[in-house]
Structure formats: C-alpha cells, structure tokens
C-alpha atoms as a PDB file:
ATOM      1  CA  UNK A   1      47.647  90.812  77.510  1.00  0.00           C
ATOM      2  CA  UNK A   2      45.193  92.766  75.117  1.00  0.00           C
ATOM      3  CA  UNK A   3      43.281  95.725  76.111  1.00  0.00           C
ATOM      4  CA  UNK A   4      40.320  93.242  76.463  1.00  0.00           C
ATOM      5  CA  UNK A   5      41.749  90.033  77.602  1.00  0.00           C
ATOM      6  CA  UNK A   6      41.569  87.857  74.564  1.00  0.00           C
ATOM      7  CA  UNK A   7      45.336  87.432  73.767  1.00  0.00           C
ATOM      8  CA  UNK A   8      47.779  86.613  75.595  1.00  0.00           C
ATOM      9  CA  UNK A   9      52.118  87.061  74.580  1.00  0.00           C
ATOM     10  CA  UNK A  10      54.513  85.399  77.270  1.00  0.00           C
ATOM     11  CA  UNK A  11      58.006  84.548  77.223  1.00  0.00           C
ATOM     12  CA  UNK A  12      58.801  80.551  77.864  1.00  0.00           C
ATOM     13  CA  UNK A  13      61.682  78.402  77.749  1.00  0.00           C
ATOM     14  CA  UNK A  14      61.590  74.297  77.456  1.00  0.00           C
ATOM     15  CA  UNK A  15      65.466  73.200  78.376  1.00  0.00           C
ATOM     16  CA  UNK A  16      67.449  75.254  76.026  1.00  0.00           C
ATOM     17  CA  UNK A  17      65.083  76.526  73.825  1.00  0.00           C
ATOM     18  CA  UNK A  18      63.526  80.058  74.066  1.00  0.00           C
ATOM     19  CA  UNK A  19      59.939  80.746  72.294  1.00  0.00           C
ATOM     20  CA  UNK A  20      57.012  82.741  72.579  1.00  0.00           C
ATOM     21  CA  UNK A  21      53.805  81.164  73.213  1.00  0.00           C
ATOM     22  CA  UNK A  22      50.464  83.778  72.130  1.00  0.00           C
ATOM     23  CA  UNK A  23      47.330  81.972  73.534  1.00  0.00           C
ATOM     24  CA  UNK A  24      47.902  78.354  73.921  1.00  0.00           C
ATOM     25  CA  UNK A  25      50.011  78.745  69.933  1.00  0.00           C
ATOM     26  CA  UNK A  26      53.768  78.081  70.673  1.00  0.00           C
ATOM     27  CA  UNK A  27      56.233  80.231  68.414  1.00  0.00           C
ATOM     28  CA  UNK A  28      59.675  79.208  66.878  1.00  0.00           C
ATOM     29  CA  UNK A  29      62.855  78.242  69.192  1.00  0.00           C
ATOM     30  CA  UNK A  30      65.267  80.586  69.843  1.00  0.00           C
ATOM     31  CA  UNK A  31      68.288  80.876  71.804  1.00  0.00           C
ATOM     32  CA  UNK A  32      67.038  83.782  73.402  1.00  0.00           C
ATOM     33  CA  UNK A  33      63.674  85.526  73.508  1.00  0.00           C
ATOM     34  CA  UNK A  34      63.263  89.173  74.560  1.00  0.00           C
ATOM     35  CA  UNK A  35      60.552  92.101  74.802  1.00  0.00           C
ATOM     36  CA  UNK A  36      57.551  90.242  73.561  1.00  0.00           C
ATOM     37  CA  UNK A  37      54.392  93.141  73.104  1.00  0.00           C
ATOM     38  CA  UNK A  38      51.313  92.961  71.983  1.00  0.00           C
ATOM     39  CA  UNK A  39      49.703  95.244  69.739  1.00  0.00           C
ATOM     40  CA  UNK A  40      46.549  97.242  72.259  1.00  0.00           C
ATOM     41  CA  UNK A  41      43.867  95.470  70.160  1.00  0.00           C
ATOM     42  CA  UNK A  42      46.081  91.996  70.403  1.00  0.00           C
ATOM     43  CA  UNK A  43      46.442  91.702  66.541  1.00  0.00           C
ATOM     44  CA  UNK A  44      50.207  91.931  66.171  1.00  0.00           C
ATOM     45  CA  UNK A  45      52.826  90.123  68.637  1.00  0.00           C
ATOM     46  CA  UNK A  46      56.626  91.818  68.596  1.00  0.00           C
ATOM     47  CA  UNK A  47      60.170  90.428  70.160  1.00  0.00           C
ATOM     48  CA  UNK A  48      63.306  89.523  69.334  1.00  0.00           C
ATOM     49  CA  UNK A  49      65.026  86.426  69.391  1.00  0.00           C
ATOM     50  CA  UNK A  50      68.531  85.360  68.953  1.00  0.00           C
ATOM     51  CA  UNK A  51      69.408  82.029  67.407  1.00  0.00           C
ATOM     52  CA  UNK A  52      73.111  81.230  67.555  1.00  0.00           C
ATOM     53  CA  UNK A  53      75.149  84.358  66.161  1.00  0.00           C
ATOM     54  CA  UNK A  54      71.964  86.237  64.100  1.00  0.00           C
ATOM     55  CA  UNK A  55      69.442  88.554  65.565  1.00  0.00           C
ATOM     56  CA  UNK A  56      65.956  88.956  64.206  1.00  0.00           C
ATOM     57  CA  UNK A  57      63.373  91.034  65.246  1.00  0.00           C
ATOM     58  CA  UNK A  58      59.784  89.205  64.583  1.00  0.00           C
ATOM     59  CA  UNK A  59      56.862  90.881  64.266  1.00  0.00           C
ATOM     60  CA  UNK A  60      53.527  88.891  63.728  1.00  0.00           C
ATOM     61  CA  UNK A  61      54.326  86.134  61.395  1.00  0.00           C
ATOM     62  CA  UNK A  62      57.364  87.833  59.715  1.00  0.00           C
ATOM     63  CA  UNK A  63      61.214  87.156  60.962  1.00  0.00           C
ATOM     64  CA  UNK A  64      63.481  90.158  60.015  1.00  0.00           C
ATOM     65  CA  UNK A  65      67.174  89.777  60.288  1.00  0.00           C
ATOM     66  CA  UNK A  66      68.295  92.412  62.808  1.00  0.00           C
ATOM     67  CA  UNK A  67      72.178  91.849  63.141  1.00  0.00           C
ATOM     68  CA  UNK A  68      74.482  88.833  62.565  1.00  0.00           C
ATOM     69  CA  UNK A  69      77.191  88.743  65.477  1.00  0.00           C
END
C-alpha cells in the first residue's frame, strides 16, 4: 500500500495463473509472481514473474527479460 492509501500492489493467483492486481487493474499471467513493491508515493509497481523457462523483472508498465532457464 502507498504511503497514503491510494494504491494498492497484491499478489493473486486464478487456477494456474499468477498476476498482480494494483487497485482493482489486474496485470499479465505468469507462472509465478514474486516481490511485488510499490514505489512510497504509489507511482511505480515492481516484481518478477516467471512464465515457463524466462524470467522478467517488470517494473511499471515495462517487462525486462531477467534470465532464460
């Protein structure tokens, strides 16, 4: 949660599929979802997520490859 209480970063999971949901605004599926953290102000959401045998690291609206397994 944001140092004032407008945003809000969780972890979720619907069957088999991983994803972040900020507010009520569900992210991409993953295989795995880990260390989502907002930004103090609540601008900027980061966490990884795995998908298969690649690694990404996603910050905000940008998906980084981190490591292919």
């Amino acid at each position: 949660m944001s140092r004032d209480g407008r945003v809000v970063a969780y972890a979720a999971y619907r069957g088999r599929k991983h994803f972040v949901v900020v507010n009520e605004n569900e992210g991409e599926d993953y295989t795995g979802i880990w260390g989502p953290t907002l930004a103090p102000d609540g601008s900027t959401v980061l966490y990884g997520g795995r998908r298969h045998d690649a690694v990404y690291l996603i910050l905000g609206d940008r998906r980084v490859p981190a490591m292919v397994m």
